[in-house]
N, C-alpha and C. Protein backbone atom coordinates (compact mmCIF):
# COMPACT_ATOMS: atom_id res chain seq x y z
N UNK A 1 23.87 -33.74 -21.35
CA UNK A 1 22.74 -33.65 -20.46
C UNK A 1 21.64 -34.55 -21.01
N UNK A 2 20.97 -35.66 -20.03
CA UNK A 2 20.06 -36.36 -20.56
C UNK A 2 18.54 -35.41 -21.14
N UNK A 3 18.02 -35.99 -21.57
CA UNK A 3 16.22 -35.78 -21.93
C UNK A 3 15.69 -35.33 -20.77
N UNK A 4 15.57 -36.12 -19.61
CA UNK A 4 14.78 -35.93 -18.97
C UNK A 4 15.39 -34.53 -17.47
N UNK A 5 17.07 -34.81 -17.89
CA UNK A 5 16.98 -33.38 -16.89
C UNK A 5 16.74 -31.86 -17.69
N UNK A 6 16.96 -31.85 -18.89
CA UNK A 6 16.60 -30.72 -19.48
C UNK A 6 14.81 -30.63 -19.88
N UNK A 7 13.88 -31.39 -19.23
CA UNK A 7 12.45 -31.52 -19.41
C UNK A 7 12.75 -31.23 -18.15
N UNK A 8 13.02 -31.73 -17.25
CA UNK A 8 12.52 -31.20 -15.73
C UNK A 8 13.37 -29.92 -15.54
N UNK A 9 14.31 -29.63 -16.10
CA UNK A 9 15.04 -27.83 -16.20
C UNK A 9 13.67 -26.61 -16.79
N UNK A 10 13.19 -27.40 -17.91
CA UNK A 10 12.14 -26.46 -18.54
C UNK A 10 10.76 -26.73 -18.00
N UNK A 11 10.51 -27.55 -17.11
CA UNK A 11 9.26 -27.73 -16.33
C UNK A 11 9.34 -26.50 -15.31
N UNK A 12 10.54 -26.62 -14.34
CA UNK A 12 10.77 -25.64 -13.38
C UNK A 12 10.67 -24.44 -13.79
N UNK A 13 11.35 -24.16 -14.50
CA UNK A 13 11.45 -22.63 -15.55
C UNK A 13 10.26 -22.18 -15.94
N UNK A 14 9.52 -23.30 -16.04
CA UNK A 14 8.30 -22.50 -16.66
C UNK A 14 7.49 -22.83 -15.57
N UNK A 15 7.42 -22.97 -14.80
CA UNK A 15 6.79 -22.80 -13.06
C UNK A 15 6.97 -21.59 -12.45
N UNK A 16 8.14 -21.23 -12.73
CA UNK A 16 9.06 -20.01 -11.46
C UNK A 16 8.30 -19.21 -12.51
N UNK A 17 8.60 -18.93 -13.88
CA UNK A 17 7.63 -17.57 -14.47
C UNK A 17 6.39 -18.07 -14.57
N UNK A 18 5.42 -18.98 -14.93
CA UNK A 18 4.00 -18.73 -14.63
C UNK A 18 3.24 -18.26 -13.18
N UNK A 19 4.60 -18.68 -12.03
CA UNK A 19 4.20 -18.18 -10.69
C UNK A 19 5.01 -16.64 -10.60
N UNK A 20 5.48 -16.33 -11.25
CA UNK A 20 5.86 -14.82 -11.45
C UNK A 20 5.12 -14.08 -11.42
N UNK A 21 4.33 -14.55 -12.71
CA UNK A 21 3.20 -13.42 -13.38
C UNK A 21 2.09 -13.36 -12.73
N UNK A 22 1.80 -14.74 -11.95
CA UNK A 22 0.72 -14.81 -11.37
C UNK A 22 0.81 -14.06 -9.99
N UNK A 23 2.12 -13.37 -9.63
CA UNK A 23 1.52 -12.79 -8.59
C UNK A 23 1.88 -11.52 -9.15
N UNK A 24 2.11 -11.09 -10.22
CA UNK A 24 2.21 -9.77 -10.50
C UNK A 24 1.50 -9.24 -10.83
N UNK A 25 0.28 -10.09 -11.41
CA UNK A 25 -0.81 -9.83 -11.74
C UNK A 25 -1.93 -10.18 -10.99
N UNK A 26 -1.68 -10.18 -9.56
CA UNK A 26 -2.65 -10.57 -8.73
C UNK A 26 -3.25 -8.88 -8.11
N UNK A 27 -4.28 -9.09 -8.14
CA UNK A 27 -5.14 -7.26 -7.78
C UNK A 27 -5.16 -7.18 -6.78
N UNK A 28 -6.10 -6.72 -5.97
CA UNK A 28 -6.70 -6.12 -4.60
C UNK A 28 -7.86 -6.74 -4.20
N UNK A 29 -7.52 -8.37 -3.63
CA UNK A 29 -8.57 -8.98 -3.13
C UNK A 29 -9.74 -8.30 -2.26
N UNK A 30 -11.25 -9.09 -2.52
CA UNK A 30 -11.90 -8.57 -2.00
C UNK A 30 -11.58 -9.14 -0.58
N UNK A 31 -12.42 -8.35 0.71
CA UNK A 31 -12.27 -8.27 2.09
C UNK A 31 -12.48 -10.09 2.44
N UNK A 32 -13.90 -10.15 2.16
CA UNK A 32 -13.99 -12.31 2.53
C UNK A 32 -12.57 -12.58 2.12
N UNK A 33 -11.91 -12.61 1.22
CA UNK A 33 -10.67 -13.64 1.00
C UNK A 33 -10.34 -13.57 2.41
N UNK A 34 -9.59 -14.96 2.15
CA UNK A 34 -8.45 -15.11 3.71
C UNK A 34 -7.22 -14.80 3.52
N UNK A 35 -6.74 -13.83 4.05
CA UNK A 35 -5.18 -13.36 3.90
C UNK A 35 -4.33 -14.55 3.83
N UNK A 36 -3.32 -14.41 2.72
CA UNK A 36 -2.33 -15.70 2.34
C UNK A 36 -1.24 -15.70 3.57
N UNK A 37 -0.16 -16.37 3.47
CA UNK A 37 0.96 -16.45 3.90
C UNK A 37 1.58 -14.97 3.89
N UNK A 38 1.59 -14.22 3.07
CA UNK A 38 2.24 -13.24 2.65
C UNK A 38 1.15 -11.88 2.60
N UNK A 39 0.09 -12.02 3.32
CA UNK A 39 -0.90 -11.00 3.26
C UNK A 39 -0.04 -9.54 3.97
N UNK A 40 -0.91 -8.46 3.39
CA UNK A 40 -0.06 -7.33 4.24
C UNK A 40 -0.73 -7.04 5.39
N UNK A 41 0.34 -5.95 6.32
CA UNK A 41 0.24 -5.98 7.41
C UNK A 41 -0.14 -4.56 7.51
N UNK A 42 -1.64 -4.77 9.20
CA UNK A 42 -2.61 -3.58 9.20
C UNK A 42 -1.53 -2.38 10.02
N UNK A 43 -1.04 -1.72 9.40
CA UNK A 43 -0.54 -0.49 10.16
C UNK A 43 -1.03 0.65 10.05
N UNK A 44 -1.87 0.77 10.17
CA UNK A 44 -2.69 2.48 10.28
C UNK A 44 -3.24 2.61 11.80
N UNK A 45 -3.02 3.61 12.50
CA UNK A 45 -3.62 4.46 13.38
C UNK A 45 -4.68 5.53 13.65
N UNK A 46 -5.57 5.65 14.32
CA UNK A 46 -5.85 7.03 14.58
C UNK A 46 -5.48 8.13 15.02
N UNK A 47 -5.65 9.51 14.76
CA UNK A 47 -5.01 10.81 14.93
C UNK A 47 -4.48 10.39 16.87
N UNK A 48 -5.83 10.23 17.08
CA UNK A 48 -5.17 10.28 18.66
C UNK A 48 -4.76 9.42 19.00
N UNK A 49 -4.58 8.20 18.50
CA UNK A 49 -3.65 6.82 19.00
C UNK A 49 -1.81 7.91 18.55
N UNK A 50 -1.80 8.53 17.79
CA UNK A 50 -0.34 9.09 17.38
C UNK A 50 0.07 10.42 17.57
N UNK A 51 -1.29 11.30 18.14
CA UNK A 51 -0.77 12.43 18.17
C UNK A 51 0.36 12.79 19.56
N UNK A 52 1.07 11.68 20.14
CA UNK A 52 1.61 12.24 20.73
C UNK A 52 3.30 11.79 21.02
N UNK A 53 3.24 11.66 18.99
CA UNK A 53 4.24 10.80 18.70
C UNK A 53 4.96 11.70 17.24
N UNK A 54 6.06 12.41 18.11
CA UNK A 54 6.22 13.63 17.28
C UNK A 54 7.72 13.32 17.27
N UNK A 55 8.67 12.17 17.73
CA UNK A 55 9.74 12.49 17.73
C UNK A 55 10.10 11.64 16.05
N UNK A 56 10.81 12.43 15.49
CA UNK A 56 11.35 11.83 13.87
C UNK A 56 10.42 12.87 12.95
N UNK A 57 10.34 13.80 13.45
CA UNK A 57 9.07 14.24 12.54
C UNK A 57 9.96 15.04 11.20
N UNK A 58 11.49 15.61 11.28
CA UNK A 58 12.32 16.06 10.72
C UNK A 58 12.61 14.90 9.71
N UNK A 59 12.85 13.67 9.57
CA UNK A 59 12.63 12.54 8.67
C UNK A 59 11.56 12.39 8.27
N UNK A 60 10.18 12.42 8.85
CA UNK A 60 9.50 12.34 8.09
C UNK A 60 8.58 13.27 6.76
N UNK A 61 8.07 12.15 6.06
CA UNK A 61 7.15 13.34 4.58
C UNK A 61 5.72 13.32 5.03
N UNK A 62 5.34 14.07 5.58
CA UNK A 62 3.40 13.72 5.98
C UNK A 62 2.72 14.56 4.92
N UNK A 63 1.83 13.34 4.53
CA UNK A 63 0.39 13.56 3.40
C UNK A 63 -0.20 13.45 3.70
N UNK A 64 -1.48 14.66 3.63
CA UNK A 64 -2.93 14.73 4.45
C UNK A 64 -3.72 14.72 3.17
N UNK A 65 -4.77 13.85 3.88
CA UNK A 65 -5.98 13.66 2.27
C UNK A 65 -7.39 14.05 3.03
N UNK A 66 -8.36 14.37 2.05
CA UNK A 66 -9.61 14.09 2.81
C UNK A 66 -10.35 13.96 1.25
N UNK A 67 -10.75 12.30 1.51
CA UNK A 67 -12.21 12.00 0.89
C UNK A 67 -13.19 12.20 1.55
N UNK A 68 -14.51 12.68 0.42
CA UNK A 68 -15.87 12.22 0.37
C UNK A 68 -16.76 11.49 -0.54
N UNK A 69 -17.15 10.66 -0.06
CA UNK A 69 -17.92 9.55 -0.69
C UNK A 69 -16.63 8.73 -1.41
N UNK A 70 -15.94 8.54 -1.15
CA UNK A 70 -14.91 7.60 -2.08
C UNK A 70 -13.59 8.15 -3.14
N UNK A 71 -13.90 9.85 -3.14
CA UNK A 71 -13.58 10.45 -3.92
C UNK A 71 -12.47 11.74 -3.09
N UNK A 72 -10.95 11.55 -3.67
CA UNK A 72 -10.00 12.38 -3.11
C UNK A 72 -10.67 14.47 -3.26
N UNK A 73 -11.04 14.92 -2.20
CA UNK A 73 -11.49 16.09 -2.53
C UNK A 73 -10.62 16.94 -1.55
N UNK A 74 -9.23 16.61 -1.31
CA UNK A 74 -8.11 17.55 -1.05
C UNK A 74 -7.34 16.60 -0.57
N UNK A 75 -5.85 17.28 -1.56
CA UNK A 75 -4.61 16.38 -0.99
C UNK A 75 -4.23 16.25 -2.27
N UNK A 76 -2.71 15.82 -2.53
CA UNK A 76 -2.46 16.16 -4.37
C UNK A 76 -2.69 14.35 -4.10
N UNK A 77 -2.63 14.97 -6.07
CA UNK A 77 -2.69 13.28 -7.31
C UNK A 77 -2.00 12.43 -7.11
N UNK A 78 -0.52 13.51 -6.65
CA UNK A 78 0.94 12.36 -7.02
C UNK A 78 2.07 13.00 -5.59
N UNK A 79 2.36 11.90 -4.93
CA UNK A 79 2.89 12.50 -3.77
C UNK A 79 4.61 11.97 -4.14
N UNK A 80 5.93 12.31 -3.61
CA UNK A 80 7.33 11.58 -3.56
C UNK A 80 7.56 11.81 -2.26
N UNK A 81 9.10 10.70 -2.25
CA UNK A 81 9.56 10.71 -1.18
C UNK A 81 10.68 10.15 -1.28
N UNK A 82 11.54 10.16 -0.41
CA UNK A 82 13.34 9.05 -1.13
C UNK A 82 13.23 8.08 -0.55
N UNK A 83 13.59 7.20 -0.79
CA UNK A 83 14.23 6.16 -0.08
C UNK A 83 14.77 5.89 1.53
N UNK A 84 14.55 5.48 2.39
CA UNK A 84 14.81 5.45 4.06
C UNK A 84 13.76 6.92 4.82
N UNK A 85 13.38 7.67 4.10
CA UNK A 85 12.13 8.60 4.55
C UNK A 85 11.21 7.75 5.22
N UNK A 86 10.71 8.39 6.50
CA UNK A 86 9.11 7.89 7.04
C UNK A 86 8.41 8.70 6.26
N UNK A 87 7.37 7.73 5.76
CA UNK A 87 6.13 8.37 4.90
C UNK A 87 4.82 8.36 6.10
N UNK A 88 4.31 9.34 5.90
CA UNK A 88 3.18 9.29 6.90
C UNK A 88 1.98 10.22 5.91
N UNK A 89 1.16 8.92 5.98
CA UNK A 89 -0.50 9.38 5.51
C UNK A 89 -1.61 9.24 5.70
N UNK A 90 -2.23 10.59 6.38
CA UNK A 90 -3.33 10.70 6.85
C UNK A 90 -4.44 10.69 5.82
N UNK A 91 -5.50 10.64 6.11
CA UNK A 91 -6.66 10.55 5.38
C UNK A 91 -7.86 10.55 6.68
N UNK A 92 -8.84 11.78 6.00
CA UNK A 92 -9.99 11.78 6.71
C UNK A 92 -11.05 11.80 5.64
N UNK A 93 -12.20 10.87 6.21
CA UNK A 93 -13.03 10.40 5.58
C UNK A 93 -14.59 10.69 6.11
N UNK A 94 -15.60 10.62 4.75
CA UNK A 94 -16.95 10.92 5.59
C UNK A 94 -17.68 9.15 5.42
N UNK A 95 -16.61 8.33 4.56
CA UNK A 95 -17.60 6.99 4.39
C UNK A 95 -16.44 6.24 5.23
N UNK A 96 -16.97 4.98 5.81
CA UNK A 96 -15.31 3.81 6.23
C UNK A 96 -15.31 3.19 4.81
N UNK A 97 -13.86 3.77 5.09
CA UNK A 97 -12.75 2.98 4.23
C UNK A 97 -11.70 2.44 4.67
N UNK A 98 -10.84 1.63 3.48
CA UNK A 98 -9.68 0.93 3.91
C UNK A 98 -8.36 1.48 3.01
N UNK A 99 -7.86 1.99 3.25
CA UNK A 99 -6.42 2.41 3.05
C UNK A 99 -5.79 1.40 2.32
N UNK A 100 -5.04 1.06 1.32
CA UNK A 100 -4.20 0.70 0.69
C UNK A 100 -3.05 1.15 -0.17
N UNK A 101 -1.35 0.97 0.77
CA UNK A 101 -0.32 0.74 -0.54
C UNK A 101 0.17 -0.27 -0.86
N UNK A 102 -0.14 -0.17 -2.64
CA UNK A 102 0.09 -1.24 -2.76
C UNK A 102 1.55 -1.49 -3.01
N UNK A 103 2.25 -2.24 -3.33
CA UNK A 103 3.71 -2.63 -3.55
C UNK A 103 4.27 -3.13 -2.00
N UNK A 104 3.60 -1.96 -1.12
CA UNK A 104 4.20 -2.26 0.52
C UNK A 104 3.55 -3.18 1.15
N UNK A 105 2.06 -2.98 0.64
CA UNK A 105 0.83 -4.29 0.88
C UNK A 105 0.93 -3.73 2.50
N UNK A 106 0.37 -2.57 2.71
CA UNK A 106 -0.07 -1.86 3.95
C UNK A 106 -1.24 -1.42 3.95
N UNK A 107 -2.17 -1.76 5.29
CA UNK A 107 -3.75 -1.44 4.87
C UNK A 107 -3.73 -0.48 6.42
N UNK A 108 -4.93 0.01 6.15
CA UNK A 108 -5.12 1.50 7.80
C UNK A 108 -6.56 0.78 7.27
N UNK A 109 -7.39 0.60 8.51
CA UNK A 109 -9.17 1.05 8.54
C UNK A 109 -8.86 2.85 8.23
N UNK A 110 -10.42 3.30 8.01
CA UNK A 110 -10.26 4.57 8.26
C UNK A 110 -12.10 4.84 8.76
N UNK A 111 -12.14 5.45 9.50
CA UNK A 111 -13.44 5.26 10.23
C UNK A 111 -13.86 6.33 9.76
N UNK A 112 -15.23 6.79 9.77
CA UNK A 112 -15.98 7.95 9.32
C UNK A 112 -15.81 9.01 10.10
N UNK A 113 -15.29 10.31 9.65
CA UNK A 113 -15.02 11.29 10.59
C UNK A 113 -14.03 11.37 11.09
N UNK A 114 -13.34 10.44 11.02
CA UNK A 114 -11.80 10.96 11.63
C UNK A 114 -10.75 10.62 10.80
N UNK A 115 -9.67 11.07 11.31
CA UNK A 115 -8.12 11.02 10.62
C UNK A 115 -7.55 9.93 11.29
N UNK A 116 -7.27 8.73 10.30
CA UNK A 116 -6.68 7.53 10.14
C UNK A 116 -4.97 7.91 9.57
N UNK A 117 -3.99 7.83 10.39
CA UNK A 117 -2.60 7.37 10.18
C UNK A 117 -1.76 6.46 9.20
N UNK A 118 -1.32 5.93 8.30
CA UNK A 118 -0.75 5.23 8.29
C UNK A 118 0.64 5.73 7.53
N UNK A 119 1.68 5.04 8.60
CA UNK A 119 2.88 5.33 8.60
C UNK A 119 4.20 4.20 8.60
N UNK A 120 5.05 5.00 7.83
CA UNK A 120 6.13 3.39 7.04
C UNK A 120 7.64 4.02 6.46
N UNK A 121 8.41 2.95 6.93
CA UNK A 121 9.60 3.35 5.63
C UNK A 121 9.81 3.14 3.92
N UNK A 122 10.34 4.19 3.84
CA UNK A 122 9.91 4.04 2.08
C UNK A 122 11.22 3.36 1.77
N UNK A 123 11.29 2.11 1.68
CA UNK A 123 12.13 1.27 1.18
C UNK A 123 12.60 0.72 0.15
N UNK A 124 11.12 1.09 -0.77
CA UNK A 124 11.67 0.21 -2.02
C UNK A 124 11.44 1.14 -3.53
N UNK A 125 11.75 1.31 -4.11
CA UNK A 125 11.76 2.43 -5.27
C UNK A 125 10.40 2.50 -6.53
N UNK A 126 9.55 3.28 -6.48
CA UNK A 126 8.99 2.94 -7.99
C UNK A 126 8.03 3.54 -7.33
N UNK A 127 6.85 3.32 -8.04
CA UNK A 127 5.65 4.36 -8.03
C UNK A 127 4.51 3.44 -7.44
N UNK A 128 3.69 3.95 -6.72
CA UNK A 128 2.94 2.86 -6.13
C UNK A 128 1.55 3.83 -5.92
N UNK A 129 0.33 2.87 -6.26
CA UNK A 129 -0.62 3.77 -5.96
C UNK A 129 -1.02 3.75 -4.36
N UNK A 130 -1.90 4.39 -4.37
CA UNK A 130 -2.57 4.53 -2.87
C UNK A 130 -3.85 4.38 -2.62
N UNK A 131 -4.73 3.80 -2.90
CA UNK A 131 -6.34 3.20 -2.97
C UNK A 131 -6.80 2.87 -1.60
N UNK A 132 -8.29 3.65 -1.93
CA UNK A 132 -9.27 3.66 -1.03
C UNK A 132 -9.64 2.14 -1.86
N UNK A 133 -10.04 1.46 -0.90
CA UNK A 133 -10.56 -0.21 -0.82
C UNK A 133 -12.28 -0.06 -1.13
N UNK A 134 -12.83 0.39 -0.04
CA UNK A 134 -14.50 0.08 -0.48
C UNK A 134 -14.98 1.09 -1.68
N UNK A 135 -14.05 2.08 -1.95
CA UNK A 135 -14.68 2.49 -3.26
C UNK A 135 -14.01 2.21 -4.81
N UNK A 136 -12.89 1.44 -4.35
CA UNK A 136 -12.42 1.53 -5.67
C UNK A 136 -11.52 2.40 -6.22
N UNK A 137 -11.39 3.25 -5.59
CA UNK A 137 -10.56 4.48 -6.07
C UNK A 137 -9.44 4.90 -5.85
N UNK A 138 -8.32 5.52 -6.30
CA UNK A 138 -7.07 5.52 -6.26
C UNK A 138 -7.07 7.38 -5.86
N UNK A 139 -6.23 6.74 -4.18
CA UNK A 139 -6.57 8.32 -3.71
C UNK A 139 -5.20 9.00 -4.20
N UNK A 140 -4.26 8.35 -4.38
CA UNK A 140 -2.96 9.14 -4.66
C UNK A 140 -2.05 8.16 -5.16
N UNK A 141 -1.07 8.58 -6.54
CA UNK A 141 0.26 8.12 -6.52
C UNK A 141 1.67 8.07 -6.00
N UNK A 142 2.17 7.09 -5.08
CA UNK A 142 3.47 7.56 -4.20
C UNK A 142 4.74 7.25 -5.02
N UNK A 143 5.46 8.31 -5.68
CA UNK A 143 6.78 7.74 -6.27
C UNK A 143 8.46 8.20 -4.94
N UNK A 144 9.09 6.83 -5.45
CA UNK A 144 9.80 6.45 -3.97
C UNK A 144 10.91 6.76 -4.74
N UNK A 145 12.00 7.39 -4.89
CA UNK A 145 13.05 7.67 -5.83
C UNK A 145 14.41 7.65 -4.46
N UNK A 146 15.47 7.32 -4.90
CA UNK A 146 16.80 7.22 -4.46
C UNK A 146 17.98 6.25 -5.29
């Protein structure tokens, strides 16, 4: 093998992992950013955009939260679920917030006073938090086991 294909073998190589890390270690952009190529997608509802959407409800795991001021004040720490389960999580709020899981990169608005939806297949395995966006805070841990 010449010089220069094993320099351009270890150029690449060390491209594919510095762009590894760099998105593994990429956080929870603030709102101005412009969503990338790969930004996640807004799936959250309101109670009454869904309450009349009851069929699968035997598959699904529903988690009800309610913050105030930014802060989880009912609903547990650490929620599970298996693998191919609909996860469905509500959250009612007294400030607007924005819903975030991360790993699934799924965001819900959640408006003041009411119960915001957001609902998904649990597809991929491992533990993922669940963060309120404008405060910073991590309303729950979701571990996805199968």
């Amino acid at each position: 093998m010449s010089s220069s294909a094993l320099v351009s073998r270890r150029s690449l190589a060390g491209f594919a992992i510095a762009a590894a890390v760099s998105l593994s270690l990429t956080g929870c952009g603030d709102e101005s950013a412009a969503p990338g190529p790969y930004g996640g997608a807004r799936e959250g509802t309101t109670a009454a955009e869904s309450a009349d959407d009851a069929e699968g409800a035997a598959d699904s795991d529903v988690f009800s939260f309610v913050a105030e001021d930014g802060r989880r004040v009912d609903g547990d720490a650490r929620i599970s679920t298996e693998i191919g389960r609909t996860v469905v999580i509500e959250v009612t709020s007294n400030t607007a917030e924005e819903l975030h899981v991360h790993g699934y990169d799924l965001y819900a608005d959640v408006e003041p006073g009411e119960t915001s939806r957001l609902e998904f297949t649990a597809d991929l395995p491992g533990i993922f938090e669940v963060e309120l966006h404008n405060a910073n805070a991590v309303l729950t841990q979701l571990r996805v086991e199968g």
